[in-house]
C-alpha atoms as a PDB file:
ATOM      1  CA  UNK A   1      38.970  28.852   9.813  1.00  0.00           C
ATOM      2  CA  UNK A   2      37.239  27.611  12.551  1.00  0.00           C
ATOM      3  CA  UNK A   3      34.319  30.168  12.137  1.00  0.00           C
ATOM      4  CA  UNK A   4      34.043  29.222   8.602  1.00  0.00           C
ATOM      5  CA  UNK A   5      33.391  25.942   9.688  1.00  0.00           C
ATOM      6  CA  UNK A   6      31.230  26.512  11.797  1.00  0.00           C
ATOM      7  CA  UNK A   7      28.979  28.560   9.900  1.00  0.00           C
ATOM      8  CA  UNK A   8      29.116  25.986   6.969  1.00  0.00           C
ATOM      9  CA  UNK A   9      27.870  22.806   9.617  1.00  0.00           C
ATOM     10  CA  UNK A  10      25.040  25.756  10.903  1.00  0.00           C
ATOM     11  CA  UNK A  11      23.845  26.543   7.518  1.00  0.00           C
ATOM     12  CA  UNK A  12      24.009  22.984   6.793  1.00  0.00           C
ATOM     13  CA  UNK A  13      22.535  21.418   9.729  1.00  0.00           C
ATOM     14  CA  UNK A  14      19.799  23.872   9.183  1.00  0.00           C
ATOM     15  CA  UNK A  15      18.796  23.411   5.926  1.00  0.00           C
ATOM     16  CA  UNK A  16      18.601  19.836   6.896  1.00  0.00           C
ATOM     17  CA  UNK A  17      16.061  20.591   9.072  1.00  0.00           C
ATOM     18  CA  UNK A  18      14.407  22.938   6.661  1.00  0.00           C
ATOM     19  CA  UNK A  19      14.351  19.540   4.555  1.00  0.00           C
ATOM     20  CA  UNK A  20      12.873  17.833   7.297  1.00  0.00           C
ATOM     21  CA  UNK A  21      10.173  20.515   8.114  1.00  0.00           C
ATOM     22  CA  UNK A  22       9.204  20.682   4.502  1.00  0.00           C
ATOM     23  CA  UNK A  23       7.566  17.145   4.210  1.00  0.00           C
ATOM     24  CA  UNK A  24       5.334  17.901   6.536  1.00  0.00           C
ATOM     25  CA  UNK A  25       4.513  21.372   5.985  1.00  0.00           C
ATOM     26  CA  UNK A  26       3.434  20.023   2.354  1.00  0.00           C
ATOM     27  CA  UNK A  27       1.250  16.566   3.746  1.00  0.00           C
ATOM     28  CA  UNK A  28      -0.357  19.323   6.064  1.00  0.00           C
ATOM     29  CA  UNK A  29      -1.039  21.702   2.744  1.00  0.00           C
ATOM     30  CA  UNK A  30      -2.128  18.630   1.250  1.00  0.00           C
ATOM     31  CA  UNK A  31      -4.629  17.775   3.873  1.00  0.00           C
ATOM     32  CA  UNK A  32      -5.594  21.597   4.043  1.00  0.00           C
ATOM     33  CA  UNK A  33      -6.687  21.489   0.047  1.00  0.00           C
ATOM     34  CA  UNK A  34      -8.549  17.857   0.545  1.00  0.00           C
ATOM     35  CA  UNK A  35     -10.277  19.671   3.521  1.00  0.00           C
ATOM     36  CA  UNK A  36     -11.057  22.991   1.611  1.00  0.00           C
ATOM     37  CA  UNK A  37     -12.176  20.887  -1.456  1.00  0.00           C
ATOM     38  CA  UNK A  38     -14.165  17.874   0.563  1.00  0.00           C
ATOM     39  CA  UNK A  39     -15.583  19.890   3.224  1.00  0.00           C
ATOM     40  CA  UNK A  40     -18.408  21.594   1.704  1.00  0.00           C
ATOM     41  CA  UNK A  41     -19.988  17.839   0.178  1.00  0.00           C
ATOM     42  CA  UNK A  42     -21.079  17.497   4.230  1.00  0.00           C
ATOM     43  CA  UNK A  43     -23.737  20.265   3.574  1.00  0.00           C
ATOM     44  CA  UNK A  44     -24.200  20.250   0.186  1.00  0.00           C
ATOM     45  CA  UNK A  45     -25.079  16.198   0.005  1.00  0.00           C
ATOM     46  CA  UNK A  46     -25.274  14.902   3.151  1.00  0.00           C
ATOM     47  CA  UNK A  47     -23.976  12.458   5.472  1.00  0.00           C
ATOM     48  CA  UNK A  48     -27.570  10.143   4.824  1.00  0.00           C
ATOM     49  CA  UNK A  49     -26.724  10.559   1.279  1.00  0.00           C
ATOM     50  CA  UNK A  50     -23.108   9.581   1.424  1.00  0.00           C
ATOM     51  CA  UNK A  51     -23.902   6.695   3.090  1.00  0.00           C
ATOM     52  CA  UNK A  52     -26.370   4.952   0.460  1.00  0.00           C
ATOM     53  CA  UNK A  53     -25.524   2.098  -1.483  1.00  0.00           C
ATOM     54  CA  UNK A  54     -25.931   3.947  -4.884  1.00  0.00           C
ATOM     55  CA  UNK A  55     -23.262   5.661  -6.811  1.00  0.00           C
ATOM     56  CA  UNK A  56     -24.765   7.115  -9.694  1.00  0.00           C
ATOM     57  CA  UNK A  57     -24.187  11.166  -9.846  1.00  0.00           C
ATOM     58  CA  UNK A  58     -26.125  11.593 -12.954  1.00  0.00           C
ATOM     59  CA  UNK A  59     -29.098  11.358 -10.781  1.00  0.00           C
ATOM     60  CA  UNK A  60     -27.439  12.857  -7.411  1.00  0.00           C
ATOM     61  CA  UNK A  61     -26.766   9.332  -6.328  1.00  0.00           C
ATOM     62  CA  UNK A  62     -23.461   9.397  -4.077  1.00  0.00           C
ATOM     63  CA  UNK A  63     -23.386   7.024  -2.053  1.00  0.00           C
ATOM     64  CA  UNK A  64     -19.797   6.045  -1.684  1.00  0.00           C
ATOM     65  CA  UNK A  65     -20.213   2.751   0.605  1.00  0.00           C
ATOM     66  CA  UNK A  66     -19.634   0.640  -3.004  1.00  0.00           C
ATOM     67  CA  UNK A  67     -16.735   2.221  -3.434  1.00  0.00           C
ATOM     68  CA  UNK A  68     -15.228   1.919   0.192  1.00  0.00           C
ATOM     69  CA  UNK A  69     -16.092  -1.544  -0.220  1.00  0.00           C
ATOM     70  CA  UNK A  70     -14.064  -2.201  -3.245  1.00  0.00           C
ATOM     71  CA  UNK A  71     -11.096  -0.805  -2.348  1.00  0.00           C
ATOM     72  CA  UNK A  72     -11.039  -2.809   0.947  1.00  0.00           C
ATOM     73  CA  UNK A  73     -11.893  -6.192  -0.651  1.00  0.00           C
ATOM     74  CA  UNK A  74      -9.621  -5.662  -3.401  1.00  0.00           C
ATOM     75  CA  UNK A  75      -6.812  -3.988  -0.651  1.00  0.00           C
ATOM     76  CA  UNK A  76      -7.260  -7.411   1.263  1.00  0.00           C
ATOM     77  CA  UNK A  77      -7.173  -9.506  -1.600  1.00  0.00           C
ATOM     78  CA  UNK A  78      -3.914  -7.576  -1.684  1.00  0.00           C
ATOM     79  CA  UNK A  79      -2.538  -8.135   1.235  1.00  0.00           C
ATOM     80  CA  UNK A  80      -3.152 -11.217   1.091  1.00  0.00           C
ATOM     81  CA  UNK A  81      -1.316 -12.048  -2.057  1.00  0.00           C
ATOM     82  CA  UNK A  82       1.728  -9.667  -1.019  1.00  0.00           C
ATOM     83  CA  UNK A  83       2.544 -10.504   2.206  1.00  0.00           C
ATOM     84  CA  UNK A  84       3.565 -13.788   2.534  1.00  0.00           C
ATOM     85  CA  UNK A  85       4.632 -13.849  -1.344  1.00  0.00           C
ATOM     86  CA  UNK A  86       6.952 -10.929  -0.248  1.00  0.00           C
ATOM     87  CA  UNK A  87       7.887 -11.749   3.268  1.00  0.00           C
ATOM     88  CA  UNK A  88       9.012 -15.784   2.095  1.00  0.00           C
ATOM     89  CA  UNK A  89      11.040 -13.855  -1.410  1.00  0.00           C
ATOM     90  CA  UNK A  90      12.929 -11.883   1.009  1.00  0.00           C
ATOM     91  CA  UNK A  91      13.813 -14.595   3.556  1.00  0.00           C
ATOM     92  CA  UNK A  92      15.277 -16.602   0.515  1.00  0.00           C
ATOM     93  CA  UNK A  93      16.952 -13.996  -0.761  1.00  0.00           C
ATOM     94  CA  UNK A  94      18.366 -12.960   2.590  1.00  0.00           C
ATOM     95  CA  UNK A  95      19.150 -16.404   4.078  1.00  0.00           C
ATOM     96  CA  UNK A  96      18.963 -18.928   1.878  1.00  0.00           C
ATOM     97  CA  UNK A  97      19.459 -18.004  -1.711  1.00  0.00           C
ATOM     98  CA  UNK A  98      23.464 -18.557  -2.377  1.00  0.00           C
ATOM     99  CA  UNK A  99      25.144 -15.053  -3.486  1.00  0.00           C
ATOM    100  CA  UNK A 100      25.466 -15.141  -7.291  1.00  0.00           C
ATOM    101  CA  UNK A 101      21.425 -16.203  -7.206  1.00  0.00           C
ATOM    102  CA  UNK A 102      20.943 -13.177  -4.613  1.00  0.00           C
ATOM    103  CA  UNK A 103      22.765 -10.771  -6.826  1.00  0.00           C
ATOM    104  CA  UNK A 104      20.693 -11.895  -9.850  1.00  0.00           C
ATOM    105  CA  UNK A 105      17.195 -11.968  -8.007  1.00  0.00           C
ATOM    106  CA  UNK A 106      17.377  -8.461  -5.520  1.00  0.00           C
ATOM    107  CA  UNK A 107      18.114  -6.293  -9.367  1.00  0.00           C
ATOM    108  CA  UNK A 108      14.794  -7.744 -10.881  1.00  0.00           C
ATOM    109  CA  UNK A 109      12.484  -7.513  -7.772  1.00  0.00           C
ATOM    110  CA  UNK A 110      13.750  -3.750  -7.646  1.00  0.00           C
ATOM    111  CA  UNK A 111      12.954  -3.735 -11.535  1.00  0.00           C
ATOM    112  CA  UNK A 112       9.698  -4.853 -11.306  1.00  0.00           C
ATOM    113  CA  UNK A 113       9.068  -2.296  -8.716  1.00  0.00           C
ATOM    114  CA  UNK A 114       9.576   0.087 -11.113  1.00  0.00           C
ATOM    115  CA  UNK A 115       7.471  -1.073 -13.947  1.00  0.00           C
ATOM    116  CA  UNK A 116       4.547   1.376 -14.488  1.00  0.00           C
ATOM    117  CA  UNK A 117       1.330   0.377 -13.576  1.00  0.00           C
ATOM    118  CA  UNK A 118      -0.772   0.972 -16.631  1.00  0.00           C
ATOM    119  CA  UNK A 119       1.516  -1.575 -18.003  1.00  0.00           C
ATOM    120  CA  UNK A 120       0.388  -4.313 -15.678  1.00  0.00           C
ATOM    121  CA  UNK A 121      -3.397  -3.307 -16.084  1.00  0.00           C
ATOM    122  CA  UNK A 122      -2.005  -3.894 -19.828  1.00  0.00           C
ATOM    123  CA  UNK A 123      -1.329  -7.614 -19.199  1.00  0.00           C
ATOM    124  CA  UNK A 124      -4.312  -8.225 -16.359  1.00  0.00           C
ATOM    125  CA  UNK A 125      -6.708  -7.258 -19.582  1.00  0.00           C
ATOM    126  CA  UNK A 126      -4.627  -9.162 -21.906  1.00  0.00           C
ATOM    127  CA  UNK A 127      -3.388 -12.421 -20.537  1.00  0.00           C
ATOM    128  CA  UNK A 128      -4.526 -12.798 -16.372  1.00  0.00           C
ATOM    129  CA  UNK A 129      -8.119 -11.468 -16.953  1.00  0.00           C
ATOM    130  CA  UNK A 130      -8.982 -14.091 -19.755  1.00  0.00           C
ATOM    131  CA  UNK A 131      -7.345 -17.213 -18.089  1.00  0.00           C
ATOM    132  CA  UNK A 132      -9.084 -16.277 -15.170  1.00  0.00           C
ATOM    133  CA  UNK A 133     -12.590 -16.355 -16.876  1.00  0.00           C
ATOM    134  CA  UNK A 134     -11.907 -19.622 -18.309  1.00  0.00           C
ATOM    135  CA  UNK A 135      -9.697 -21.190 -15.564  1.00  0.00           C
ATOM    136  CA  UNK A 136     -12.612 -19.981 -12.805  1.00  0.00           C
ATOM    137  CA  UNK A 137     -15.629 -20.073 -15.380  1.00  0.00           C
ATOM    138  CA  UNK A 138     -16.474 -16.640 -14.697  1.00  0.00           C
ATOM    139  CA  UNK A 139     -18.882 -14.288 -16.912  1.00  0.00           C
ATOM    140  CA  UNK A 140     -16.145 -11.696 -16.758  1.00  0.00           C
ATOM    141  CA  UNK A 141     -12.596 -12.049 -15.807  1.00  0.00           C
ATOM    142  CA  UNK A 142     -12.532  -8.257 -14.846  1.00  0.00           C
ATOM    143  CA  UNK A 143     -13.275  -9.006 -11.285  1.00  0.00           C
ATOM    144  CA  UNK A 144     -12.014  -7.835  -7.819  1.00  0.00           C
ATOM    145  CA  UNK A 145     -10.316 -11.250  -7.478  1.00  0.00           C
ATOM    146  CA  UNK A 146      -8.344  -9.861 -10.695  1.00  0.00           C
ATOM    147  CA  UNK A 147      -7.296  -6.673  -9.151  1.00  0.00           C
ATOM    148  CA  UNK A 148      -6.378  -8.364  -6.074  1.00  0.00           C
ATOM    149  CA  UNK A 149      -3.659 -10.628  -7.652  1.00  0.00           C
ATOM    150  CA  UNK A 150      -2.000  -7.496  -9.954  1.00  0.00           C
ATOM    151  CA  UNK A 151      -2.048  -5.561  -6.683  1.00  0.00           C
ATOM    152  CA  UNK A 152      -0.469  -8.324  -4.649  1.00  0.00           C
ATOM    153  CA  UNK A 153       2.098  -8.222  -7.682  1.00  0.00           C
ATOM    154  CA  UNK A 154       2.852  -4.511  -7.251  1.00  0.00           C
ATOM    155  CA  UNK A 155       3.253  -4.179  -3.640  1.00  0.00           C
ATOM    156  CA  UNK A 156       5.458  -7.563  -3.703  1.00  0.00           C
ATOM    157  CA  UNK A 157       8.757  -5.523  -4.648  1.00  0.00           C
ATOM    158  CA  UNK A 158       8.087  -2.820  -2.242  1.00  0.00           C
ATOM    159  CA  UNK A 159       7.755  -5.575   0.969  1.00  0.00           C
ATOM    160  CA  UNK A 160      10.492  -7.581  -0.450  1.00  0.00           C
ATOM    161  CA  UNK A 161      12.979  -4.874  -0.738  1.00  0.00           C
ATOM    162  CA  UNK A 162      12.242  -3.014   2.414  1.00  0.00           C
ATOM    163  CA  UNK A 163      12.089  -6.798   4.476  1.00  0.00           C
ATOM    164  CA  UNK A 164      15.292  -8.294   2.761  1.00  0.00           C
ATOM    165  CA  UNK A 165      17.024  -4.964   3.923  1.00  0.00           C
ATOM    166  CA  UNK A 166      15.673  -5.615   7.541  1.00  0.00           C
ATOM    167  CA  UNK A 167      16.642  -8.938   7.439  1.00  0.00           C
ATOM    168  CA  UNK A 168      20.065  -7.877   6.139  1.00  0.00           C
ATOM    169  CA  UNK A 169      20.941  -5.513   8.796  1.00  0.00           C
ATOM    170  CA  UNK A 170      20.475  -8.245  11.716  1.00  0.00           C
ATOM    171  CA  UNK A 171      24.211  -9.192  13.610  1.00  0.00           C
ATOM    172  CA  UNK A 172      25.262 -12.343  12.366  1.00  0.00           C
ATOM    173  CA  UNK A 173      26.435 -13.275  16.214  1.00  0.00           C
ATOM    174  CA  UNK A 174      22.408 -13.939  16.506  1.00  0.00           C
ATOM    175  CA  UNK A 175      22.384 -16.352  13.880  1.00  0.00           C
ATOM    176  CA  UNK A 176      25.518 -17.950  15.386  1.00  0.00           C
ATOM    177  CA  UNK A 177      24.584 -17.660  18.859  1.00  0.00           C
ATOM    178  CA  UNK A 178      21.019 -19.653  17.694  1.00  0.00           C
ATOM    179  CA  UNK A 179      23.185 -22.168  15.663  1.00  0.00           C
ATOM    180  CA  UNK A 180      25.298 -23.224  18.434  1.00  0.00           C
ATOM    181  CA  UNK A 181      22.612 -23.591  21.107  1.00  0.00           C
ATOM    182  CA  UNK A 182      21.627 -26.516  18.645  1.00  0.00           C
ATOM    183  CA  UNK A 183      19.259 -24.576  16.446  1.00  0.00           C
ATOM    184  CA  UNK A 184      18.364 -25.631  12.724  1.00  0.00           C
ATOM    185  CA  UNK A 185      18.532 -23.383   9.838  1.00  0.00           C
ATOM    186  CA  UNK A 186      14.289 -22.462   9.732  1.00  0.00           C
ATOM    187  CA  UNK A 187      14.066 -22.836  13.842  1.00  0.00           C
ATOM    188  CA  UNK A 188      17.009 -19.485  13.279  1.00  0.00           C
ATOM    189  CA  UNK A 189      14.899 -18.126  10.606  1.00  0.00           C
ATOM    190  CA  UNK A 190      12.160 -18.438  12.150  1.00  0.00           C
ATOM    191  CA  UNK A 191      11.881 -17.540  15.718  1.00  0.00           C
ATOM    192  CA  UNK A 192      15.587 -15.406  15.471  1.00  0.00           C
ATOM    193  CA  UNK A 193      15.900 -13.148  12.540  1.00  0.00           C
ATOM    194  CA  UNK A 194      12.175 -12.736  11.585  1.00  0.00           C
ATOM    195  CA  UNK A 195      11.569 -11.483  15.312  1.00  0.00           C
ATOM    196  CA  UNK A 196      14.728  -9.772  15.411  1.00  0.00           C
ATOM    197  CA  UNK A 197      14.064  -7.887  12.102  1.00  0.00           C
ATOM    198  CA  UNK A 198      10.319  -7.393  13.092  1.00  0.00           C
ATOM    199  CA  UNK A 199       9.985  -3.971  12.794  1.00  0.00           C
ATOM    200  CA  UNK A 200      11.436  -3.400   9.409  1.00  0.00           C
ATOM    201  CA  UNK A 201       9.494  -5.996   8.084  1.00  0.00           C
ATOM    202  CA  UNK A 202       6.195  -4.565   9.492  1.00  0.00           C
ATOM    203  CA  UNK A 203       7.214  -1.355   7.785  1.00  0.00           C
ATOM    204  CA  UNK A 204       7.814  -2.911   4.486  1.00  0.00           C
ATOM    205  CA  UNK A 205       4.770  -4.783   4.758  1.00  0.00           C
ATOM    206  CA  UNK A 206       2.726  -1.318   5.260  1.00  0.00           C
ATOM    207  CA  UNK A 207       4.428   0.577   2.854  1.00  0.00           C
ATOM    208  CA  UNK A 208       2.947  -2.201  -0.001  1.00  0.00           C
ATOM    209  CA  UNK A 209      -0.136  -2.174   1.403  1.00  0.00           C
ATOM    210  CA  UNK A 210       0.025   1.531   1.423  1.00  0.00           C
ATOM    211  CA  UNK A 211       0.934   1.475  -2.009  1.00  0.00           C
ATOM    212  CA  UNK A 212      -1.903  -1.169  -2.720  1.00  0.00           C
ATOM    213  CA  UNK A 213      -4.362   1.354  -1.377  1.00  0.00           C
ATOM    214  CA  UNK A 214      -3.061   4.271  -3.266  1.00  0.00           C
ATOM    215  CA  UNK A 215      -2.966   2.439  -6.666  1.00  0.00           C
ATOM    216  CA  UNK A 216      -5.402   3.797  -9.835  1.00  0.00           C
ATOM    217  CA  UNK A 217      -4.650   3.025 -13.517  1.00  0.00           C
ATOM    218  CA  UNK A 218      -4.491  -0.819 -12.604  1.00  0.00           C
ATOM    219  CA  UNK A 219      -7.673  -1.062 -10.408  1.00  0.00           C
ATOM    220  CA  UNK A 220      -9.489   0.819 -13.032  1.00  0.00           C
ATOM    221  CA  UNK A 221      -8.420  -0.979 -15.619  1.00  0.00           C
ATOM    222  CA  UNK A 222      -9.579  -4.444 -14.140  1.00  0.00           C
ATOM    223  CA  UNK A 223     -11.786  -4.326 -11.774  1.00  0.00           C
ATOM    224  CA  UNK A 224     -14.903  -3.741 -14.119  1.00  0.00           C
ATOM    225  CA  UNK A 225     -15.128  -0.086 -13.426  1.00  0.00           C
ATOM    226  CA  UNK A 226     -19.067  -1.656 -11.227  1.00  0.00           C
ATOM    227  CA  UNK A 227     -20.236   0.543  -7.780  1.00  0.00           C
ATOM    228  CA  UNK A 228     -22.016  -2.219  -6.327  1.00  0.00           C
ATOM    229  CA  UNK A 229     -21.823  -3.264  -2.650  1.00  0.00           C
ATOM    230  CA  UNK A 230     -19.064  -5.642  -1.884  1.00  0.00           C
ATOM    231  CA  UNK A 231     -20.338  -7.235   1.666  1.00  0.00           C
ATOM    232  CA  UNK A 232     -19.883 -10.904   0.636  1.00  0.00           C
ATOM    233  CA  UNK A 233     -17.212 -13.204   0.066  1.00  0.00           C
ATOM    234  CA  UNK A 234     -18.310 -14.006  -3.277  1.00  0.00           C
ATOM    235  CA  UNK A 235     -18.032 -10.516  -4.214  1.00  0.00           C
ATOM    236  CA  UNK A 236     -14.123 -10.808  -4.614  1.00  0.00           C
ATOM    237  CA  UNK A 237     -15.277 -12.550  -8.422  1.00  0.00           C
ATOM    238  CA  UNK A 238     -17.396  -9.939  -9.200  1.00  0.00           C
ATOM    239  CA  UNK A 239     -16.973  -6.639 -10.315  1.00  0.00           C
ATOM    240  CA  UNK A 240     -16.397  -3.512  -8.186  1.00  0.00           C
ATOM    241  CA  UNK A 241     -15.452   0.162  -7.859  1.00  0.00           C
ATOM    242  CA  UNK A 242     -12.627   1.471  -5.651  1.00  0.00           C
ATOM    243  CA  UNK A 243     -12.449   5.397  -4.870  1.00  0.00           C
ATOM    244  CA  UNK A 244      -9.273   5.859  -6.764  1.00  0.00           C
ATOM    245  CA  UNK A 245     -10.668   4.314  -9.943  1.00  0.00           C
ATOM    246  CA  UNK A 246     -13.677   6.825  -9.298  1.00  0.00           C
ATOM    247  CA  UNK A 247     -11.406   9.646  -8.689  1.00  0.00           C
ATOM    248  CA  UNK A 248      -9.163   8.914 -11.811  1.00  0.00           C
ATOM    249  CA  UNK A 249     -12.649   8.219 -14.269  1.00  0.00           C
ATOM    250  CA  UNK A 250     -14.980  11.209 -12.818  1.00  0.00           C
ATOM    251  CA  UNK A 251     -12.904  14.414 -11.869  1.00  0.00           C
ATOM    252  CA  UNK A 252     -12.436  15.311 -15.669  1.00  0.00           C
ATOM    253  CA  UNK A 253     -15.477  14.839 -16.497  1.00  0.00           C
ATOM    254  CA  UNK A 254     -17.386  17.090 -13.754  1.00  0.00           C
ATOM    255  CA  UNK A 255     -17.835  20.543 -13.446  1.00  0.00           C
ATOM    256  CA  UNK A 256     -15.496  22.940 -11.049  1.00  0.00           C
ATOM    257  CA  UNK A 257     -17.283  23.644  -7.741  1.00  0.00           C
ATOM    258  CA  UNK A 258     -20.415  21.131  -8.280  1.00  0.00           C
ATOM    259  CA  UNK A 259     -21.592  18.862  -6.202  1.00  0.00           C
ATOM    260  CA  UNK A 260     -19.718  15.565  -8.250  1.00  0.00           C
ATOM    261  CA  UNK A 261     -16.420  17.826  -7.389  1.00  0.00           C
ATOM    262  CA  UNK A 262     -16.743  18.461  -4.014  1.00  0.00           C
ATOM    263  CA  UNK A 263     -17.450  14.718  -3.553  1.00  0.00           C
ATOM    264  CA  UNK A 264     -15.044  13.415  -5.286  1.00  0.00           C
ATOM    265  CA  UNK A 265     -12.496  15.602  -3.463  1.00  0.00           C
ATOM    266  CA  UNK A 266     -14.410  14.145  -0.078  1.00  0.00           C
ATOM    267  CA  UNK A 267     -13.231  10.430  -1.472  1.00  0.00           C
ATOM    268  CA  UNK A 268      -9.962  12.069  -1.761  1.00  0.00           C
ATOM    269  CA  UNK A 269      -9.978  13.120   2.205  1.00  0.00           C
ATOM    270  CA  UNK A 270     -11.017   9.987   3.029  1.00  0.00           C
ATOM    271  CA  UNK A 271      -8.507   8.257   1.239  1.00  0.00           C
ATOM    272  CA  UNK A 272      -5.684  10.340   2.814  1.00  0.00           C
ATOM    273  CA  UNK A 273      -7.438   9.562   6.212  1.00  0.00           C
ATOM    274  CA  UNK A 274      -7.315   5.368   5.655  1.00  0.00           C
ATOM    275  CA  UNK A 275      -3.580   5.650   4.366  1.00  0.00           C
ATOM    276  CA  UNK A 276      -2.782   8.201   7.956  1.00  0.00           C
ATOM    277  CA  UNK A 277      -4.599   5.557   9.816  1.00  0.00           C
ATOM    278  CA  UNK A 278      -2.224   2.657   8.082  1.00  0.00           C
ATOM    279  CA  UNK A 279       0.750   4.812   9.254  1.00  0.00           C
ATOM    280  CA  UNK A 280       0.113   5.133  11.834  1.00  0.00           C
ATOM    281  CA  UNK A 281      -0.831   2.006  13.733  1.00  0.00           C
ATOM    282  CA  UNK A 282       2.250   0.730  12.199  1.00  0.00           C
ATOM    283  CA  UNK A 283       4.450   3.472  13.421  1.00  0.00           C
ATOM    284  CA  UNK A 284       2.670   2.483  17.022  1.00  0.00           C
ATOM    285  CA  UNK A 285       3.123  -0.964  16.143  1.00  0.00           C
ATOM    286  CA  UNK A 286       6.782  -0.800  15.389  1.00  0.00           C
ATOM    287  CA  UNK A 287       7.553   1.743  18.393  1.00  0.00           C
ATOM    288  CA  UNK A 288       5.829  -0.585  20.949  1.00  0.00           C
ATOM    289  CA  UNK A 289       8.086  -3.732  19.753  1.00  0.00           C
ATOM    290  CA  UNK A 290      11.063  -1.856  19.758  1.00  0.00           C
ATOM    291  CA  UNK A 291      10.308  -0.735  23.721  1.00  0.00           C
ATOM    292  CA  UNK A 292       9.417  -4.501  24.591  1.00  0.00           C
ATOM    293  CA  UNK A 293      12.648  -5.485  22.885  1.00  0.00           C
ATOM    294  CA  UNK A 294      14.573  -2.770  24.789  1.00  0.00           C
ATOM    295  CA  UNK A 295      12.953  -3.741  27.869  1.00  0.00           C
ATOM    296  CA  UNK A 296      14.272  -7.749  27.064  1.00  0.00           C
ATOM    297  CA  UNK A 297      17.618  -6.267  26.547  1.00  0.00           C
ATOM    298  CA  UNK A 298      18.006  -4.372  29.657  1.00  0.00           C
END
């Protein structure tokens, strides 16, 4: 009996780790393809060439600097409109919202999370694109500024679920411990459970900016779909590119093995490198709190 259980726990614990081994055996295979794919644009194109402010393939333009730009400006514009829209939804639902109101609003922040995105381009095109042309007297209302705010709205259920969890799994003796040192309910909120829940919120926060970065149908669909150099703050009402709108438009279009394709798959690479980057100065983020808060501790 005792063998049989053993042998079960072994077989188990190792196709655990099998499970575990997998994910990164398939980011590396990932990576590998990008590499095989992207590599050859370097010789091919250029680095001179990738670095122009032109993106126009028809004439062997590829410069993909108007495209970096967009996706940062409209990935900030992001941010911007996520985090503290996020971060503030899951403190009320956390610690201030009373329960019936909590069990109402955590269901449809999870929902909305799971709408699809073409649907929301749907309703930028439809309903936020327009009143932003008139409300902003724009010439077009497909601008980054647009993409921005639909962005913000998509990454807002990822931050809010992952915070509000965070929040969630801090003791309640630190709440009680700040109350009765004299502490009001926001002086608890704020300099007790948002520090001590620090690291999950950081995580949540990168995961919807990670998502943010990542997204395609909704960018593309109202943005403007224009490669032009994003440098100014102005450029946020105008209309830009990003490199998964480019990726998602172009690679049906273009011939296997051409030069379009293997730059197209280099946009890819560096995609996957800006998202590793995210991940992982908030991995180093989160690991050097969690050492200055064991070091407080001890």
């Amino acid at each position: 009996m005792e063998k049989s259980l053993s042998l079960r726990e072994f077989i188990i614990t190792r196709l655990i780790q099998a499970s575990g081994y997998s994910a990164i055996l398939f980011v590396a295979l990932i990576f590998f393809f990008l590499l095989r794919e992207g590599l050859p644009t370097l010789s091919e194109v250029g680095v001179t060439s990738l670095l122009n402010v032109r993106w126009y393939p028809i004439e062997d333009y590829f410069g993909i600097l108007p495209l970096l730009s967009g996706s940062l400006i409209v990935t900030l514009g992001a941010a911007l409109v996520a985090v503290p829209l996020g971060v503030g939804t899951a403190v009320y639902i956390s610690e201030i919202a009373p329960r019936w109101m909590r069990e109402i609003l955590k269901p449809l922040v999870e929902l909305l999370g799971g709408l699809p995105s073409v649907v929301l381009g749907f309703l930028g095109i439809l309903i936020v694109s327009p009143f932003l042309r008139v409300f902003l007297d724009l010439p077009t209302g497909l601008t980054a500024f647009t993409g921005s705010l639909l962005l913000g709205g998509i990454a807002v259920p990822t931050i809010v679920s992952v915070a509000e969890d965070a929040l969630d799994a801090v003791p309640r003796a630190f709440r009680e411990g700040a109350w009765a040192l004299g502490a009001t309910h926001w002086q608890t909120i704020w300099r007790v459970t948002l520090p001590a829940a620090k690291s999950g919120v950081l995580t949540g926060v990168m995961l919807g900016i990670g998502r943010a970065i990542g997204e395609t149908m909704t960018v593309m669909m109202v943005t403007g779909n224009a490669p032009v150099l994003a440098v100014k703050l102005g450029s946020l009402f105008h209309p830009v590119r990003t490199m998964t709108a480019t990726i998602a438009a172009e690679m049906g279009e273009v011939a296997n093995g051409s030069q379009h394709y293997h730059v197209l798959f280099f946009i890819g690479m560096t995609l996957f490198l800006i998202s590793l980057l995210v991940n992982v100065i908030a991995s180093s983020v989160i690991f050097q709190s969690k050492k200055r808060a064991e070091r407080v501790l001890s």
